[in-house]
N, C-alpha and C. Protein backbone atom coordinates (compact mmCIF):
# COMPACT_ATOMS: atom_id res chain seq x y z
N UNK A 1 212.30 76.74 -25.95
CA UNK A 1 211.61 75.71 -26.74
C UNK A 1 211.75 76.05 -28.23
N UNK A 2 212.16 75.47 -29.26
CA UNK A 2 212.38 75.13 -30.43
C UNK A 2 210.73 75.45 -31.12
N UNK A 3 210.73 76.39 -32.39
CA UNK A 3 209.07 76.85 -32.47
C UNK A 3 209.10 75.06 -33.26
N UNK A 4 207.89 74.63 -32.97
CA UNK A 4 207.02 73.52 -33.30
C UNK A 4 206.00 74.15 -34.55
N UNK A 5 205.76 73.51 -36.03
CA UNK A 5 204.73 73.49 -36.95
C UNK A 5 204.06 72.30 -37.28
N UNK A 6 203.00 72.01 -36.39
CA UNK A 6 202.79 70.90 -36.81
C UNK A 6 201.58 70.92 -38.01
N UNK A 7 201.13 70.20 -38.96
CA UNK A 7 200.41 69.78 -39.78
C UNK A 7 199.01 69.02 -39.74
N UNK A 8 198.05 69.56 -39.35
CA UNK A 8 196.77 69.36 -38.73
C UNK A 8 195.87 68.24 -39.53
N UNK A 9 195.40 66.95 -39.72
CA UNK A 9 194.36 66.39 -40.72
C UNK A 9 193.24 67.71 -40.93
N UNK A 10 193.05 67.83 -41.87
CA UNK A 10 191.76 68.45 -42.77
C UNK A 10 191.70 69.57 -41.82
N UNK A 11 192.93 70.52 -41.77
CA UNK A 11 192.72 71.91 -40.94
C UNK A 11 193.83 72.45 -40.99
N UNK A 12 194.27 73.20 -39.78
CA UNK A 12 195.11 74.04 -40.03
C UNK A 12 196.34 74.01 -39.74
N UNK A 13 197.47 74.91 -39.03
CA UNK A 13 199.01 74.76 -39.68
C UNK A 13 198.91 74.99 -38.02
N UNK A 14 199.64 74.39 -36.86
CA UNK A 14 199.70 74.72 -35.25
C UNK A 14 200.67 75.49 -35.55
N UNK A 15 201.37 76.65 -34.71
CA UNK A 15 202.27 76.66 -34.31
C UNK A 15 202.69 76.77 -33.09
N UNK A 16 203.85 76.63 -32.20
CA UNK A 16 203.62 76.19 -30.72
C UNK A 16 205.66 76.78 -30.48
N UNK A 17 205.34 77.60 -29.70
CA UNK A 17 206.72 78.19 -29.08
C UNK A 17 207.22 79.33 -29.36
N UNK A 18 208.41 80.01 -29.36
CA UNK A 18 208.47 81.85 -29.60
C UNK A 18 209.08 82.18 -31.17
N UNK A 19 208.01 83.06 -31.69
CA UNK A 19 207.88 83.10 -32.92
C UNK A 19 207.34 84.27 -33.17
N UNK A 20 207.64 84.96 -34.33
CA UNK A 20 206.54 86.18 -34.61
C UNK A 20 205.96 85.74 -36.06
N UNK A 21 204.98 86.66 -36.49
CA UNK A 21 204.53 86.67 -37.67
C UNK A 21 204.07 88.40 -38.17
N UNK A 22 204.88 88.32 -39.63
CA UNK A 22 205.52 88.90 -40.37
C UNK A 22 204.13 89.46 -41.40
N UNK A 23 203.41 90.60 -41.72
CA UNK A 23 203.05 90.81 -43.15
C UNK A 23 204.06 91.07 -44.06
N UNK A 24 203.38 90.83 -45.77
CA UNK A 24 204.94 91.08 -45.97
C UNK A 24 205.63 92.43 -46.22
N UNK A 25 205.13 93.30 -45.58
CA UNK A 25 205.55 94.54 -45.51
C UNK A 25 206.49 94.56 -44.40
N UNK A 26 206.85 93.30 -43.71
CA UNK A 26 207.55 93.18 -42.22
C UNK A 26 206.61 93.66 -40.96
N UNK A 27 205.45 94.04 -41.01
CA UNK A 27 204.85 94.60 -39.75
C UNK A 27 204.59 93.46 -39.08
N UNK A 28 204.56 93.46 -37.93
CA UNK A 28 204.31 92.46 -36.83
C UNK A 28 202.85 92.28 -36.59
N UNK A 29 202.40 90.90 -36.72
CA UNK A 29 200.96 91.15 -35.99
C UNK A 29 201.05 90.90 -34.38
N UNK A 30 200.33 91.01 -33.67
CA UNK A 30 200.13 91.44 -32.31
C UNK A 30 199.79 90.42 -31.99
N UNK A 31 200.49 89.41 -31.26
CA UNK A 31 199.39 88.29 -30.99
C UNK A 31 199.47 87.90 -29.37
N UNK A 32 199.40 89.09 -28.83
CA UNK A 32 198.94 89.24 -27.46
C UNK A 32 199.53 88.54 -26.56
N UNK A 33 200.56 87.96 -26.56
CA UNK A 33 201.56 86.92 -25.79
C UNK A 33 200.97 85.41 -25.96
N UNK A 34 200.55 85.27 -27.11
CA UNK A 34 200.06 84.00 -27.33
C UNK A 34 201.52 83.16 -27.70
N UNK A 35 201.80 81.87 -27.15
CA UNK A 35 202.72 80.84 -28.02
C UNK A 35 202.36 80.01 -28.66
N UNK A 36 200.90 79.68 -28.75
CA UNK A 36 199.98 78.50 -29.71
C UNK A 36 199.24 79.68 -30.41
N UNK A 37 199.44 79.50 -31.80
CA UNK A 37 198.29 79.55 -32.93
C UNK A 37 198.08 78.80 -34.13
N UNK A 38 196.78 78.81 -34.78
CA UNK A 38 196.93 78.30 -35.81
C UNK A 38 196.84 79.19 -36.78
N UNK A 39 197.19 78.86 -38.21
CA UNK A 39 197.21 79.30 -39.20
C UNK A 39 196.16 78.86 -40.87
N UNK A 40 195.52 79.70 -41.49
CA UNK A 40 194.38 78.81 -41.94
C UNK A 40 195.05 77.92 -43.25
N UNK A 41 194.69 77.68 -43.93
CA UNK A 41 195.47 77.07 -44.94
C UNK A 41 194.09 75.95 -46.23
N UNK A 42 192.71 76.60 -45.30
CA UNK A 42 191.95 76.23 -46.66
C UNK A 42 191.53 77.40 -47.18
N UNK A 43 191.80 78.92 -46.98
CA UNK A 43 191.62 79.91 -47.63
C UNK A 43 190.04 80.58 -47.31
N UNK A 44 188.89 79.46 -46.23
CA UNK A 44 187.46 80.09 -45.55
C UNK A 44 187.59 80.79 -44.75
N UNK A 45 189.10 80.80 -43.67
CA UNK A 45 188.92 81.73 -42.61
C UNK A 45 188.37 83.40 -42.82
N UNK A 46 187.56 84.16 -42.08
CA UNK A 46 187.45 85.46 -42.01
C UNK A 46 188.58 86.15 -41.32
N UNK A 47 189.04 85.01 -40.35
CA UNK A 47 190.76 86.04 -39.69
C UNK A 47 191.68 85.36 -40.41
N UNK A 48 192.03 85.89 -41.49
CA UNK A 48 193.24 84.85 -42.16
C UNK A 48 194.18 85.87 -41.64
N UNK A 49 195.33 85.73 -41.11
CA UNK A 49 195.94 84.78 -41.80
C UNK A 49 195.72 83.51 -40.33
N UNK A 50 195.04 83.92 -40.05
CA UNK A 50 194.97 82.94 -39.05
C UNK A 50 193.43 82.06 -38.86
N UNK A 51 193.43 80.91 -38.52
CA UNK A 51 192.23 79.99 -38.30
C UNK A 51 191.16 80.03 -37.48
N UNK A 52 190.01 79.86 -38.30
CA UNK A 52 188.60 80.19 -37.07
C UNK A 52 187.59 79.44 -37.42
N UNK A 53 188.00 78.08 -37.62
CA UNK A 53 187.54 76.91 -38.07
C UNK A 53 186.52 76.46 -39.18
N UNK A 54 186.48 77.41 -40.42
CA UNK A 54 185.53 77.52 -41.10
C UNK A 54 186.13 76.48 -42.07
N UNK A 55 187.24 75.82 -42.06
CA UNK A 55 187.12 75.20 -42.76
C UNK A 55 186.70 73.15 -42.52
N UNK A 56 186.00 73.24 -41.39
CA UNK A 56 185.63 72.38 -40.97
C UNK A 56 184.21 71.40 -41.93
N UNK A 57 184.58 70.67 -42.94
CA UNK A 57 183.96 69.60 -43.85
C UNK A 57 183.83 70.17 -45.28
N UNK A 58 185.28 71.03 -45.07
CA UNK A 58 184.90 71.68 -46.79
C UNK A 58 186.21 71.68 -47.07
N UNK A 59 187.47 70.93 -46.48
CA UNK A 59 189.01 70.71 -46.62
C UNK A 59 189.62 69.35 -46.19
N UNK A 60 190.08 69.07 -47.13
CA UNK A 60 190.50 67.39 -46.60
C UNK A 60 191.79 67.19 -46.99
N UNK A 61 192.81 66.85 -46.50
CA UNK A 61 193.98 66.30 -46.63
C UNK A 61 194.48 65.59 -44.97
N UNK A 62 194.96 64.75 -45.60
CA UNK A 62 196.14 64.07 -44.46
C UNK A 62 197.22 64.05 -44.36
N UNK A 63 197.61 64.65 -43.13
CA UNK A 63 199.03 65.18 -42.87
C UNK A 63 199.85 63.75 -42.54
N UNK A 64 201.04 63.49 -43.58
CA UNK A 64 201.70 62.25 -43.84
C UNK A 64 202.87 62.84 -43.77
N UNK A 65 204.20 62.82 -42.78
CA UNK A 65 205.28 63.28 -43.26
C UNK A 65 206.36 62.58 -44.22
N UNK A 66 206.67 63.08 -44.75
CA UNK A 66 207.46 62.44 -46.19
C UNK A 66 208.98 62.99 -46.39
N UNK A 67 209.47 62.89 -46.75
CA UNK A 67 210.93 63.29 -47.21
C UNK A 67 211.25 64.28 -48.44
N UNK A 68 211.38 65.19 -48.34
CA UNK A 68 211.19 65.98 -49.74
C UNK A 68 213.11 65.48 -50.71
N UNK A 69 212.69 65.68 -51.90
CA UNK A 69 213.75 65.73 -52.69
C UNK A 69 214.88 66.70 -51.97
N UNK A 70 216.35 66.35 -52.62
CA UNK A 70 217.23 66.91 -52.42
C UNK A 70 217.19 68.61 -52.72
N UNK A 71 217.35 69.49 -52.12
CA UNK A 71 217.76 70.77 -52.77
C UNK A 71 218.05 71.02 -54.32
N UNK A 72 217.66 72.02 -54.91
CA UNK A 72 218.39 71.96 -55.66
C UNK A 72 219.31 73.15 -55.85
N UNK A 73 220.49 73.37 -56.63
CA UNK A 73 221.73 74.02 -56.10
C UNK A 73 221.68 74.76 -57.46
């Protein structure tokens, strides 16, 4: 399965399929044979880098996918 990121309304970042995650020292975090997590992305979580729903009525955006500009070279 192809890793999946999907873009959550007013929360966090899914991710869904085989993937690791990196500090940036390269160490691996441990994530226990999990293939779904989320990731926080309003900056309340206490487990960052990962989500534990604290940012529930204190983060708002809507996830709209859009087309980004060309590269630039």
């Amino acid at each position: 399965m192809k890793t999946k990121l999907t873009v959550n309304n007013n929360g966090s970042l899914k991710i869904e399929g085989e993937f690791i995650i990196v500090d940036p020292q390269g160490n691996e975090y441990n994530l226990q044979g999990r293939e779904v997590v989320s990731i926080c992305r309003c900056g309340l979580s206490q487990n960052k880098p990962f989500c534990d729903g604290s940012h529930k009525g204190h983060f708002e955006h809507n996830a709209v996918a859009f087309e980004l500009p060309p590269r630039k070279v």
